[in-house]
PDB file of N, CA and C in Angstrom:
ATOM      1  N   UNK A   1      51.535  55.305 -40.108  1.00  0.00           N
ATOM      2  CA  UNK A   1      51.700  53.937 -39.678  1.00  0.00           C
ATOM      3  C   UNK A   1      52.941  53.324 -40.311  1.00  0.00           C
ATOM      4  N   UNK A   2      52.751  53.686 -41.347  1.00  0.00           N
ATOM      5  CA  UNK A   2      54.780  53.219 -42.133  1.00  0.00           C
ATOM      6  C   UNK A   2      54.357  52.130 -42.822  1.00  0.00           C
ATOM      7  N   UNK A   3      55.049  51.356 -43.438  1.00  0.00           N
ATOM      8  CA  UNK A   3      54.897  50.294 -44.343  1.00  0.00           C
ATOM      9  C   UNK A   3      55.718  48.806 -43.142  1.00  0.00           C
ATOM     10  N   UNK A   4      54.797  47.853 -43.968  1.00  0.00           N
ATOM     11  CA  UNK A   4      54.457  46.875 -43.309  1.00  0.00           C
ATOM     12  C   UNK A   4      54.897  45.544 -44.536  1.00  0.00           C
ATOM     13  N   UNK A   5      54.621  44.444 -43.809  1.00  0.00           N
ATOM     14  CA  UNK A   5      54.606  42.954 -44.763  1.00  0.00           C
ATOM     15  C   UNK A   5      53.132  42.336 -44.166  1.00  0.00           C
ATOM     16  N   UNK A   6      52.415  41.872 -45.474  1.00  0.00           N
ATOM     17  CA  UNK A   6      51.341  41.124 -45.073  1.00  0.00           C
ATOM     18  C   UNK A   6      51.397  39.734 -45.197  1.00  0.00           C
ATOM     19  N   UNK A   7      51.161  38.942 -43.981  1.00  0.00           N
ATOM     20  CA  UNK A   7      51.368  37.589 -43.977  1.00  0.00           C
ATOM     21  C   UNK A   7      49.767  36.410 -44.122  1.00  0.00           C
ATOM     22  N   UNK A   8      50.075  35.793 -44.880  1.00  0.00           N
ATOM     23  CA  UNK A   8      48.744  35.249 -45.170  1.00  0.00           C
ATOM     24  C   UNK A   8      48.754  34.062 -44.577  1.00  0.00           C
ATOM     25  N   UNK A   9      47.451  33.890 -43.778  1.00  0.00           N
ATOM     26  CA  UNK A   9      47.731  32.891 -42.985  1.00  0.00           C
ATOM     27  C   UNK A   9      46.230  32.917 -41.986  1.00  0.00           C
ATOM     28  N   UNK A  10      45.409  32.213 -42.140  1.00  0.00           N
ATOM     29  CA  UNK A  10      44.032  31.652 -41.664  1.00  0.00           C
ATOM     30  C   UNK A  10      44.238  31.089 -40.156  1.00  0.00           C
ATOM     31  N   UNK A  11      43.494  32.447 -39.307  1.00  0.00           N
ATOM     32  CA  UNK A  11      43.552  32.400 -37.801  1.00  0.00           C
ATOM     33  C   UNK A  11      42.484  32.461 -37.332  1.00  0.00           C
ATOM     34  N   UNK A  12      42.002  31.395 -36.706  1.00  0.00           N
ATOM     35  CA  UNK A  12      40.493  31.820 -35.826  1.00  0.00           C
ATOM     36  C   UNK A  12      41.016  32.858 -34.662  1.00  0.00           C
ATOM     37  N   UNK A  13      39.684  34.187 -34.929  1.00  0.00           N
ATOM     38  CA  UNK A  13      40.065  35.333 -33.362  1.00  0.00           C
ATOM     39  C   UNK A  13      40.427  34.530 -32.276  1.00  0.00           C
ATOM     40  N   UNK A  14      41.228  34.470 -31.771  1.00  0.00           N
ATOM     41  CA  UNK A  14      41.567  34.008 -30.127  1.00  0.00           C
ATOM     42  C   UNK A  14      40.041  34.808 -29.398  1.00  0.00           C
ATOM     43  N   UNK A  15      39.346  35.397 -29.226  1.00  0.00           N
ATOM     44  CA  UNK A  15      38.544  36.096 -28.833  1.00  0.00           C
ATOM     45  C   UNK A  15      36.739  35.528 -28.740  1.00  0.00           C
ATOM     46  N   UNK A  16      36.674  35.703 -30.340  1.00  0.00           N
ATOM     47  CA  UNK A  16      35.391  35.331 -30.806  1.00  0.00           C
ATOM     48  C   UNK A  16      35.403  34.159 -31.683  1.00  0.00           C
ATOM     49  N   UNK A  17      36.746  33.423 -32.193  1.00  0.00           N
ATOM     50  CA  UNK A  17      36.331  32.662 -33.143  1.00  0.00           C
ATOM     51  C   UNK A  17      36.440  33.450 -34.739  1.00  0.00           C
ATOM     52  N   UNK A  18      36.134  34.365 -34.935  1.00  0.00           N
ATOM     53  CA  UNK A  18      36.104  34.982 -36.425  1.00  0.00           C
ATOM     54  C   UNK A  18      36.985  34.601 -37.333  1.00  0.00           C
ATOM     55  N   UNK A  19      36.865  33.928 -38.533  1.00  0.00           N
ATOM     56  CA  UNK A  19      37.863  34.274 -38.946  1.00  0.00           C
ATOM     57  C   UNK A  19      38.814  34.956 -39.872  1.00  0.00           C
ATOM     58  N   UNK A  20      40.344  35.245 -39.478  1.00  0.00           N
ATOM     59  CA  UNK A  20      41.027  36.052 -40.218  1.00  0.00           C
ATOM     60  C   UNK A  20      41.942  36.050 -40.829  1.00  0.00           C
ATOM     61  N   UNK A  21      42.268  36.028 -42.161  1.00  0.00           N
ATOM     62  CA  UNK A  21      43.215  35.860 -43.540  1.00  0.00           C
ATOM     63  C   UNK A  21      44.427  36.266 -43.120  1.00  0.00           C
ATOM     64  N   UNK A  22      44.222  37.713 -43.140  1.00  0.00           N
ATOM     65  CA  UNK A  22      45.573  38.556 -43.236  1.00  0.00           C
ATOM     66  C   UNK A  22      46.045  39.352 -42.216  1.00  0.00           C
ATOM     67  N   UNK A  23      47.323  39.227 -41.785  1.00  0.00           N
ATOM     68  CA  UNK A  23      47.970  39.488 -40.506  1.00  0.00           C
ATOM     69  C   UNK A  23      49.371  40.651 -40.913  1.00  0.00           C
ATOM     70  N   UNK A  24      49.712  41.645 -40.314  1.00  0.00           N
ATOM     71  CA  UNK A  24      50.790  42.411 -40.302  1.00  0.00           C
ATOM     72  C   UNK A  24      51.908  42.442 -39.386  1.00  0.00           C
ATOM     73  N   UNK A  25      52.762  42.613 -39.913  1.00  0.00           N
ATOM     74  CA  UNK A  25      54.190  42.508 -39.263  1.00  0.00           C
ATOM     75  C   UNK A  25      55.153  43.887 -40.155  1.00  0.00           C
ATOM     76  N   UNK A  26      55.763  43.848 -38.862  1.00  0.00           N
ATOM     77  CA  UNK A  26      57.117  44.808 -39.153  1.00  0.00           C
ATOM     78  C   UNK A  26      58.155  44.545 -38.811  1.00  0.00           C
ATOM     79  N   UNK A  27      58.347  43.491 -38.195  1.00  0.00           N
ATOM     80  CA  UNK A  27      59.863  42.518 -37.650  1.00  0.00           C
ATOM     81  C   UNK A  27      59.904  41.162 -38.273  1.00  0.00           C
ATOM     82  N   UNK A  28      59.478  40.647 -39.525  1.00  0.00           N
ATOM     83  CA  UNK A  28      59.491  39.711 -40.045  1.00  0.00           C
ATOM     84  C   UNK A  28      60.843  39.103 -40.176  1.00  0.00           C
ATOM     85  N   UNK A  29      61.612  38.039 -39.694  1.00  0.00           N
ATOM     86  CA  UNK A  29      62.634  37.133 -40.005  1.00  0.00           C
ATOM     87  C   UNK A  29      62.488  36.003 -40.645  1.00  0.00           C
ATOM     88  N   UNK A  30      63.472  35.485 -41.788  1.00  0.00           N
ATOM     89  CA  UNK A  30      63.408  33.903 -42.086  1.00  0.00           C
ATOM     90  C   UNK A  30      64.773  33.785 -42.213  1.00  0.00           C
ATOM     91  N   UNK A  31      64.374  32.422 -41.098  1.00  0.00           N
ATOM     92  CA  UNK A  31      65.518  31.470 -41.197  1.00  0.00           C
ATOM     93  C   UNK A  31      66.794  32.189 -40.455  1.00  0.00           C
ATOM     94  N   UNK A  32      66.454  32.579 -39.322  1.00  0.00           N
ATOM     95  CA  UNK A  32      67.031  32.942 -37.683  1.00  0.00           C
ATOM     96  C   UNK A  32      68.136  34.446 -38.762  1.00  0.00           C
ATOM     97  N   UNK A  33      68.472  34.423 -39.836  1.00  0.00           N
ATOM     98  CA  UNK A  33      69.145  35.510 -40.144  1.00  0.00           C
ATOM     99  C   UNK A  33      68.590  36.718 -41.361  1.00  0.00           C
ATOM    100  N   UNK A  34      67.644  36.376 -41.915  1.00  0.00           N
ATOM    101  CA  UNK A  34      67.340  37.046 -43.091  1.00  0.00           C
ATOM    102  C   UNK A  34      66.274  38.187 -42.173  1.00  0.00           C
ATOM    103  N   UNK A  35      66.715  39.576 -41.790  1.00  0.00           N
ATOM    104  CA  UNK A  35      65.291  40.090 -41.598  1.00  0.00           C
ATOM    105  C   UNK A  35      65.101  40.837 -42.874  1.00  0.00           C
ATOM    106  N   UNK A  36      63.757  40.913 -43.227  1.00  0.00           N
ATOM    107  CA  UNK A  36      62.929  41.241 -44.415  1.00  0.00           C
ATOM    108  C   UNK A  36      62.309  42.899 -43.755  1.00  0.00           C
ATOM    109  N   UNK A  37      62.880  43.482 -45.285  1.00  0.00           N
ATOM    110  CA  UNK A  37      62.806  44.965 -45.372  1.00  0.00           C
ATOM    111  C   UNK A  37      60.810  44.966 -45.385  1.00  0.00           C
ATOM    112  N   UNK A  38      60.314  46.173 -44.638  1.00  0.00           N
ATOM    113  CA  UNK A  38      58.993  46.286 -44.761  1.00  0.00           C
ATOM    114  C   UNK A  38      58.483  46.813 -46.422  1.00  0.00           C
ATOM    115  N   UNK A  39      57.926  46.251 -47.131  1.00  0.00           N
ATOM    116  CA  UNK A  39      58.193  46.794 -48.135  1.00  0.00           C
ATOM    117  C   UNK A  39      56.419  46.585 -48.653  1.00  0.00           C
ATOM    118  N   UNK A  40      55.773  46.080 -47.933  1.00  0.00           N
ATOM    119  CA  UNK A  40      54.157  45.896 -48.230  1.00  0.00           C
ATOM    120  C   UNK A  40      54.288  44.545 -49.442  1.00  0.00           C
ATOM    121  N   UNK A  41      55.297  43.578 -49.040  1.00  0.00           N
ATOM    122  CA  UNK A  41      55.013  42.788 -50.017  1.00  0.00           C
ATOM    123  C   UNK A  41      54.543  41.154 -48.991  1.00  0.00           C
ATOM    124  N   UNK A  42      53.687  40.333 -49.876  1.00  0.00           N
ATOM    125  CA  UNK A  42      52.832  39.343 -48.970  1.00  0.00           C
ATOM    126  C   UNK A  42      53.598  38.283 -49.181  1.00  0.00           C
ATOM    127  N   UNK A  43      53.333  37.319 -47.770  1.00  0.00           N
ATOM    128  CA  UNK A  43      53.733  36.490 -47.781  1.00  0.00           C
ATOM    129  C   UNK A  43      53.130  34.824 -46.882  1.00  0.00           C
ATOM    130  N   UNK A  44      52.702  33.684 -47.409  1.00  0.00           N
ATOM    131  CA  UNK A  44      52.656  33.137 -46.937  1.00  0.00           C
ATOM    132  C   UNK A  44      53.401  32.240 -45.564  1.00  0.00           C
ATOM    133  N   UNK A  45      52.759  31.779 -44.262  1.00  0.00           N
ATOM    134  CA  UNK A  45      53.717  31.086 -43.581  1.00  0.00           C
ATOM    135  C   UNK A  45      54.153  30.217 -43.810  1.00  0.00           C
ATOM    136  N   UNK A  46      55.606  30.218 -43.551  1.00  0.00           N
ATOM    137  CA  UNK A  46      56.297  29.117 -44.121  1.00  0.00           C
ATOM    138  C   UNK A  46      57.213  28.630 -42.590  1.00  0.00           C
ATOM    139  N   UNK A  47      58.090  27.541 -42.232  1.00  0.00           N
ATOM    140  CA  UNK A  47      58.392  27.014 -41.686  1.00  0.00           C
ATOM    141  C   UNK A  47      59.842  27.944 -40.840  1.00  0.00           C
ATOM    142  N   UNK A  48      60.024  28.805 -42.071  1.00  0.00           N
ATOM    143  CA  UNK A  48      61.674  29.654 -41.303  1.00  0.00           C
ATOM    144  C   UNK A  48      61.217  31.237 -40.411  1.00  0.00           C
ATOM    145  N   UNK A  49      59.639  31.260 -40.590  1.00  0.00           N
ATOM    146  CA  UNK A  49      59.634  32.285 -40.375  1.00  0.00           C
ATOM    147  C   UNK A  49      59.392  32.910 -38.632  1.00  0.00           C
ATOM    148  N   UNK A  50      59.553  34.248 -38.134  1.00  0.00           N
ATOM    149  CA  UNK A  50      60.020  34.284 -37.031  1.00  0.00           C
ATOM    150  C   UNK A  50      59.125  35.800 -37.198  1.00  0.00           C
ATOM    151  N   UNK A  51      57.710  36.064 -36.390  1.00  0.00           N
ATOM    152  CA  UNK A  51      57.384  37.672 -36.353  1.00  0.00           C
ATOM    153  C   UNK A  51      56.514  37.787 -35.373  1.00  0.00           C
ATOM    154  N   UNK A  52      56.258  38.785 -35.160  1.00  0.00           N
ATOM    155  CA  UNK A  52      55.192  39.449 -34.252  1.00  0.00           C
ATOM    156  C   UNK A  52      54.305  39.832 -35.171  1.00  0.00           C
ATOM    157  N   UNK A  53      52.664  39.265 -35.255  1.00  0.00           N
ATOM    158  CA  UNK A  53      51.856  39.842 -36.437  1.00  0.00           C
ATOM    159  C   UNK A  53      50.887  40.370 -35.475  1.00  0.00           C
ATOM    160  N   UNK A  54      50.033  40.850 -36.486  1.00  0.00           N
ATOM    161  CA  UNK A  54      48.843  42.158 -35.958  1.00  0.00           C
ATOM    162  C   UNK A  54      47.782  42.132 -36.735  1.00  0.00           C
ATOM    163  N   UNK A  55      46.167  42.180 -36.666  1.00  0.00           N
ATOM    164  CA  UNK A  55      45.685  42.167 -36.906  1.00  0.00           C
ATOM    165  C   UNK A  55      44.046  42.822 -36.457  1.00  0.00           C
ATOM    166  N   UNK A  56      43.255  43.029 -37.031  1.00  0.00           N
ATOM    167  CA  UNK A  56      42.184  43.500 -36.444  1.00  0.00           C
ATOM    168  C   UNK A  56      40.504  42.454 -36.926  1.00  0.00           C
ATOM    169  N   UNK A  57      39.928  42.252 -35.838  1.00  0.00           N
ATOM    170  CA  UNK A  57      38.590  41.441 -35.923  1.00  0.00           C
ATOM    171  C   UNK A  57      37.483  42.027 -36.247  1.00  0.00           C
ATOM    172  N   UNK A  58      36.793  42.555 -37.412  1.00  0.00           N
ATOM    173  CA  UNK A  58      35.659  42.941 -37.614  1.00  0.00           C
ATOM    174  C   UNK A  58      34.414  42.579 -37.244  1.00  0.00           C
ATOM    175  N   UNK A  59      34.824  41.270 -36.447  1.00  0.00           N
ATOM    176  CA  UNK A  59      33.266  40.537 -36.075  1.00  0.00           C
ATOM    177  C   UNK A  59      33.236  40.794 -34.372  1.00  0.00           C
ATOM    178  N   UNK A  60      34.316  41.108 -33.891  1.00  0.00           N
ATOM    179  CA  UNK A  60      34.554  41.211 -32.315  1.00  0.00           C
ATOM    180  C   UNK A  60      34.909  43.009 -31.755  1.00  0.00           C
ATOM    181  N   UNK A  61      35.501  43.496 -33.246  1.00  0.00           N
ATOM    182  CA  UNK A  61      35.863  44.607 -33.115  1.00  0.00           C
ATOM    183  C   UNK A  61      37.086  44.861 -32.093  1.00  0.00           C
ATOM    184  N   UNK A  62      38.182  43.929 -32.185  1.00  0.00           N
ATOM    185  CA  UNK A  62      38.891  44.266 -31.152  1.00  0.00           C
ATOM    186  C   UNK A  62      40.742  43.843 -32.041  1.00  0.00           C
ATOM    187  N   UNK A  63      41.898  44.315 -31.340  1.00  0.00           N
ATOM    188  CA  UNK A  63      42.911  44.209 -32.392  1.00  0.00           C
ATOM    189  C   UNK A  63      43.804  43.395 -32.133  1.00  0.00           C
ATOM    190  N   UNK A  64      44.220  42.357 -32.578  1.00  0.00           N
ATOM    191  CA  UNK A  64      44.895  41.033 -32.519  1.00  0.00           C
ATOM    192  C   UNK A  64      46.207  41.315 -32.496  1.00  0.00           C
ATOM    193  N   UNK A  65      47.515  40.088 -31.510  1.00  0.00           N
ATOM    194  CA  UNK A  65      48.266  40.187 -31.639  1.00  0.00           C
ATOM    195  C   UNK A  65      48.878  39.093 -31.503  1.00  0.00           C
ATOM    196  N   UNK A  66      49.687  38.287 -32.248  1.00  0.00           N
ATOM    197  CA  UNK A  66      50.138  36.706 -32.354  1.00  0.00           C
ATOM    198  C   UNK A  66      51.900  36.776 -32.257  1.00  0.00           C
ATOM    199  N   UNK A  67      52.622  35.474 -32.226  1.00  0.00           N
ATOM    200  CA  UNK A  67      53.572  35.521 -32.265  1.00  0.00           C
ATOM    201  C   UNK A  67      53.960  34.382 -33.201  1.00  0.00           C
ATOM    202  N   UNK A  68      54.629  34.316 -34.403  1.00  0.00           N
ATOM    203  CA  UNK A  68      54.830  33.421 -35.484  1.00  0.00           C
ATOM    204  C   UNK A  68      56.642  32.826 -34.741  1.00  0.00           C
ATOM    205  N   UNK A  69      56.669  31.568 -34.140  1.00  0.00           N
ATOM    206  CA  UNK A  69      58.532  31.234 -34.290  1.00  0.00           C
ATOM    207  C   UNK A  69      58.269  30.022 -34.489  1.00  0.00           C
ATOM    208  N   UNK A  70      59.416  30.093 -35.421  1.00  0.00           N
ATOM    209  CA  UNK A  70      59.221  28.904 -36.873  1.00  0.00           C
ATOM    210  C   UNK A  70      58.498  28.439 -37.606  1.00  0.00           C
ATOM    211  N   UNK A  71      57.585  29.771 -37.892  1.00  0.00           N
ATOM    212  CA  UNK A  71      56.558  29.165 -38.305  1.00  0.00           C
ATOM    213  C   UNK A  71      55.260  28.594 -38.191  1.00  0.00           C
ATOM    214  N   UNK A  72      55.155  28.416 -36.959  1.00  0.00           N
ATOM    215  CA  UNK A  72      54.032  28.479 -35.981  1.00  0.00           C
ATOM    216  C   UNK A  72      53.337  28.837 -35.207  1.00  0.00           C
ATOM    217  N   UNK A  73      52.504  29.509 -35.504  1.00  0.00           N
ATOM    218  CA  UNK A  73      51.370  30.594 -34.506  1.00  0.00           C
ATOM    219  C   UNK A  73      51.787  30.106 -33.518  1.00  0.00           C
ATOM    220  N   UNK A  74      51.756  30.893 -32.065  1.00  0.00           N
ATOM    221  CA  UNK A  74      52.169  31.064 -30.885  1.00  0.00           C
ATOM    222  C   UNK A  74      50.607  32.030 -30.351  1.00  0.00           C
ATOM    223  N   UNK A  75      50.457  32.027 -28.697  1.00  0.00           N
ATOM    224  CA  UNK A  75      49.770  33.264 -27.807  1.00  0.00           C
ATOM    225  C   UNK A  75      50.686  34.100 -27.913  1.00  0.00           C
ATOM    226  N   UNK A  76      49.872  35.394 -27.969  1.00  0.00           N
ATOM    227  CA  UNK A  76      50.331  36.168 -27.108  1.00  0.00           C
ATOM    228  C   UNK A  76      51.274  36.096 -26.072  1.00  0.00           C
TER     229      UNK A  76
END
């Protein structure tokens, strides 16, 4: 699977409602120029940030996929 960044950040499942802490990314940007090496290190959302995160629902059993630009959860 390769190494990743974990983004912390409290999401009800789009699905079931569940909810979930911690989200993964491998295209993490801040601040439209900095992209961030995958290096498994965490990070809260903050306002510059720009990713595609991933996640999985243990209560729905099914695997999440969000879009973070600027900082703000987005759909699919």
């Amino acid at each position: 699977m390769g190494m990743f960044n974990v983004i912390k950040v409290k999401v009800d499942c789009p699905k079931c409602g569940g909810k979930i802490d911690e989200w993964q990314t491998k295209n993490l940007v801040i601040d439209d120029i900095y992209p961030v090496d995958n290096v498994l290190e965490h990070y809260d959302l903050n306002k510059g940030m720009d990713a595609e995160i991933h996640s999985y629902c243990d209560n729905c059993n099914k695997e999440l996929s969000l879009i973070i630009k600027k900082g703000k959860i987005c759909k699919e």
